[in-house]
Protein backbone atom coordinates (compact mmCIF):
# COMPACT_ATOMS: atom_id res chain seq x y z
CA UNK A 1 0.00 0.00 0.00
CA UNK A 2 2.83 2.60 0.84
CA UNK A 3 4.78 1.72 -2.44
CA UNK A 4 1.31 2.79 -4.68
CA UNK A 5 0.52 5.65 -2.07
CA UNK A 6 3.88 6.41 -3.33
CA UNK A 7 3.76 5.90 -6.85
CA UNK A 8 0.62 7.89 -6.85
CA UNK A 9 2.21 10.82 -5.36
CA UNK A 10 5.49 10.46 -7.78
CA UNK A 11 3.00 10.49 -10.69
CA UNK A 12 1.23 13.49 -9.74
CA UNK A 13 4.49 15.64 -9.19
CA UNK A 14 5.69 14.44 -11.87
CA UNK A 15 2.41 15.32 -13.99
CA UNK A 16 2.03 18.74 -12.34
CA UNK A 17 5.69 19.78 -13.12
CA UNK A 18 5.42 19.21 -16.76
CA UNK A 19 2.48 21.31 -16.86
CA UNK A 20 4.20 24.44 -14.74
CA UNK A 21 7.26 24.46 -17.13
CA UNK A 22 4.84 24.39 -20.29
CA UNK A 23 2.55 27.31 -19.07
CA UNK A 24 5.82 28.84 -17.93
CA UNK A 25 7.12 29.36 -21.65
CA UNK A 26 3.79 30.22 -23.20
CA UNK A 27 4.30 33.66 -20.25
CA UNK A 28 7.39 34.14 -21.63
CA UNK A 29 6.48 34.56 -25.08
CA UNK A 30 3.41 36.38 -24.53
CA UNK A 31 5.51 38.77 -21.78
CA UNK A 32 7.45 39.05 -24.93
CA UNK A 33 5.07 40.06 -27.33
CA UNK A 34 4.02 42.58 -24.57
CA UNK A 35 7.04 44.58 -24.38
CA UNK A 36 7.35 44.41 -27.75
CA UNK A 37 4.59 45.89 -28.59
CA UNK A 38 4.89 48.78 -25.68
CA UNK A 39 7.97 49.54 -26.87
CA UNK A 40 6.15 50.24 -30.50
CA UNK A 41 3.49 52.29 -28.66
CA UNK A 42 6.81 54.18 -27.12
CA UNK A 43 8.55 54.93 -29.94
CA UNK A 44 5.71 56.20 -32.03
CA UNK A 45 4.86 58.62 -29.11
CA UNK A 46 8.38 59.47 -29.20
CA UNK A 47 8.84 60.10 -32.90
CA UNK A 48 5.28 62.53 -32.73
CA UNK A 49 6.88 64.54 -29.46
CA UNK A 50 10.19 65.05 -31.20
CA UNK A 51 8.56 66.57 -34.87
CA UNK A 52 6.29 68.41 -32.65
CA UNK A 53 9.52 69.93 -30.80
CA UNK A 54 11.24 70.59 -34.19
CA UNK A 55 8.41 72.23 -35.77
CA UNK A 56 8.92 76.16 -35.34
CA UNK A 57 7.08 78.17 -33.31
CA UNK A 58 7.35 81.10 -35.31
CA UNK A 59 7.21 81.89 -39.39
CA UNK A 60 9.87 79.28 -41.21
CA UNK A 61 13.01 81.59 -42.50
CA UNK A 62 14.28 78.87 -44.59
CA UNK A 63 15.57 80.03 -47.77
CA UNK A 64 17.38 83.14 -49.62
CA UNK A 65 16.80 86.95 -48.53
CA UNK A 66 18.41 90.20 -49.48
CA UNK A 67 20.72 90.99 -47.46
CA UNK A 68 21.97 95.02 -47.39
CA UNK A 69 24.41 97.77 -45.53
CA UNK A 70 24.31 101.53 -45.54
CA UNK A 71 25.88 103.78 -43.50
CA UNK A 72 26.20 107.55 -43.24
CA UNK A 73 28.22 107.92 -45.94
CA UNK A 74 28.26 105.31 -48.21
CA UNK A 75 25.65 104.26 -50.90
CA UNK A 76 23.60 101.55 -50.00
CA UNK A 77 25.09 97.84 -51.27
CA UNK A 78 22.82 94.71 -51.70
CA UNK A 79 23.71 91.39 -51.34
CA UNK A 80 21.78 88.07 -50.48
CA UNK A 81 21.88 86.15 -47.44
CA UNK A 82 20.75 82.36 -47.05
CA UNK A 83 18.81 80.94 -43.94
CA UNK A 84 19.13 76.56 -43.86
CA UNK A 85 16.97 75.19 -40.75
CA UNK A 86 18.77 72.74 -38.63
CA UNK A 87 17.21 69.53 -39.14
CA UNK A 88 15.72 68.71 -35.85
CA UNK A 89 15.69 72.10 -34.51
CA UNK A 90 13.04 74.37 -33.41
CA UNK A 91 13.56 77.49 -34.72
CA UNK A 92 17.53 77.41 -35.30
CA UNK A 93 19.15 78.40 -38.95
CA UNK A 94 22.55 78.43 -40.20
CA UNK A 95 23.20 81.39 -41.54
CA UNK A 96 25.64 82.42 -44.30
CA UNK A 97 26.03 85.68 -46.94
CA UNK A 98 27.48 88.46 -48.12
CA UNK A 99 27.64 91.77 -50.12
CA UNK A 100 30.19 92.56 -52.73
CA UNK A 101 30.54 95.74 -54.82
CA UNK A 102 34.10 96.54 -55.81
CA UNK A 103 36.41 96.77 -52.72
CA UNK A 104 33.53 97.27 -50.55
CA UNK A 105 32.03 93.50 -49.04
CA UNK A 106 30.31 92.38 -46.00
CA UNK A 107 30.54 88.85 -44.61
CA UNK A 108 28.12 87.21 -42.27
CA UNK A 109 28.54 83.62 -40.81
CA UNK A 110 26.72 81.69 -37.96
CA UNK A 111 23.32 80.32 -36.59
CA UNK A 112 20.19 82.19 -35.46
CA UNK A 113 18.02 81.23 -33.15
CA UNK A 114 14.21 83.02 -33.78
CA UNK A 115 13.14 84.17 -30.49
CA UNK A 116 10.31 86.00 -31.15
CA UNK A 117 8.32 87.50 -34.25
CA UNK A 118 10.32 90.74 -34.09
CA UNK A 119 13.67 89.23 -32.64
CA UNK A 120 16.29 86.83 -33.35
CA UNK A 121 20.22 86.02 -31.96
CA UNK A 122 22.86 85.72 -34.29
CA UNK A 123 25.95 83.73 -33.05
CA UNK A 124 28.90 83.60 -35.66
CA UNK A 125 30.98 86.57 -37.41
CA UNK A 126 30.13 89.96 -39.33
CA UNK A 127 33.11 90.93 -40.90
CA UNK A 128 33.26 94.27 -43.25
CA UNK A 129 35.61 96.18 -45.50
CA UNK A 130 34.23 99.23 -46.53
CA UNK A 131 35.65 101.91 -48.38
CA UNK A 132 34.36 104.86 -46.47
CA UNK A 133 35.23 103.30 -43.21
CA UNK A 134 38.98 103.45 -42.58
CA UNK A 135 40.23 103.37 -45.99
CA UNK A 136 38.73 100.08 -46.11
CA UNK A 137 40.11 98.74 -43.28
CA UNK A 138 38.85 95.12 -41.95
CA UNK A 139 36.11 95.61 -39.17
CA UNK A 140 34.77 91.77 -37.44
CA UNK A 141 32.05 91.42 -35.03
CA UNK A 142 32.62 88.51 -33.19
CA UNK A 143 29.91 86.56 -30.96
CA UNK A 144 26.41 86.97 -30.14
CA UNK A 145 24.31 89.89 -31.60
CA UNK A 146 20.56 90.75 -31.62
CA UNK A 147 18.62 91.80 -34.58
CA UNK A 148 15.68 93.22 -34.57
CA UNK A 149 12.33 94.22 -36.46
CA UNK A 150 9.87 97.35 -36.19
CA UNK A 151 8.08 96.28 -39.12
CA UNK A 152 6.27 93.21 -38.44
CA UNK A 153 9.44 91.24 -39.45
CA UNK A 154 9.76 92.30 -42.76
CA UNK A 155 13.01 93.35 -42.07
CA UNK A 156 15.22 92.99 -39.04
CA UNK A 157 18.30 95.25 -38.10
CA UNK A 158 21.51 94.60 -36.16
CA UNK A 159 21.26 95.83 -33.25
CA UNK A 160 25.37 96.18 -32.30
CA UNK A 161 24.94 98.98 -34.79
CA UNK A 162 28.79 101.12 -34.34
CA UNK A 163 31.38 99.96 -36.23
CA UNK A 164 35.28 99.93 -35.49
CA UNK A 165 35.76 103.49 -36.74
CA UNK A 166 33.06 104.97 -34.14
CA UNK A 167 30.87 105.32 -37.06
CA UNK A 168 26.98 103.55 -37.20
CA UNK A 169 26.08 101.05 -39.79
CA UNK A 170 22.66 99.76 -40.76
CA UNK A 171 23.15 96.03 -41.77
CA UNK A 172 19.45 94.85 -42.59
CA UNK A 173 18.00 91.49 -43.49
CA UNK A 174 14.94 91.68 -45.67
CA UNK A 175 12.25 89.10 -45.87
């Protein structure tokens, strides 16, 4: 009687254990799937946060603008300026352009960052030869300068507006 009590009881461990281990992989593949599947849900929610963080808050600059300098007493010289958006960026350009005519030429170089309708930071270098000024003589602004607009963003000014020789120069982007 104790060796079938036994057997019994060997059978039924035996039975049950089989079962546990087979149930046990069928959780792991269905944990599986799970996390799979969040992680899909994850990354689409990421993917729609970041093109809603590099979509601009303000008006997209993006492409070529006239670009111009006049001071006191100088003619006024025209040159173009282009504005590329930084992929993944809200609001930020690199900027590059310049005016020639002659001897005379202004350089600019950098990023912007647009941080408002009617204001934007320019980080990178203006750098201007003009006749009038100094014989000509080589004038950079280095750093970060403001520019701003009065008319509704049609056209924005520097701001750091006095050149090397003491004198003031209107550099103006147009859009």
């Amino acid at each position: 009687m104790k060796k079938t009590l036994i057997i019994a009881i060997a059978g039924i461990l035996t039975f049950s254990c089989s079962k546990k281990e087979s149930q046990k992989t069928d959780n792991n593949s269905d944990s599986t799937k799970t996390v799979d599947s969040i992680n899909e849900a994850r990354t689409k929610i990421n993917d729609s946060i970041k093109a809603l963080n590099s979509k601009n808050r303000f008006r997209d600059f993006s492409g070529s603008h006239k670009f111009v300098y006049q001071n006191d007493s100088s003619p006024k010289y025209s040159g173009s300026i282009n504005f590329t958006k930084i992929e993944g960026e809200r609001d930020n350009y690199t900027l590059s352009g310049d005016i020639k005519s002659g001897k005379n030429s202004v350089i600019l170089k950098g990023f912007v960052q647009v941080l408002s309708p009617k204001s934007m930071n320019f980080t990178g270098e203006i750098t201007q030869s003009i006749s009038e000024n100094d014989n000509g003589k080589s004038y950079t602004r280095k750093g970060t300068k403001t520019f701003m607009s009065k008319d509704g963003g049609k056209t924005y000014r520097l701001q750091d507006m006095v050149n090397g020789s003491g004198f003031v120069d209107y550099i103006d982007i147009h859009f």
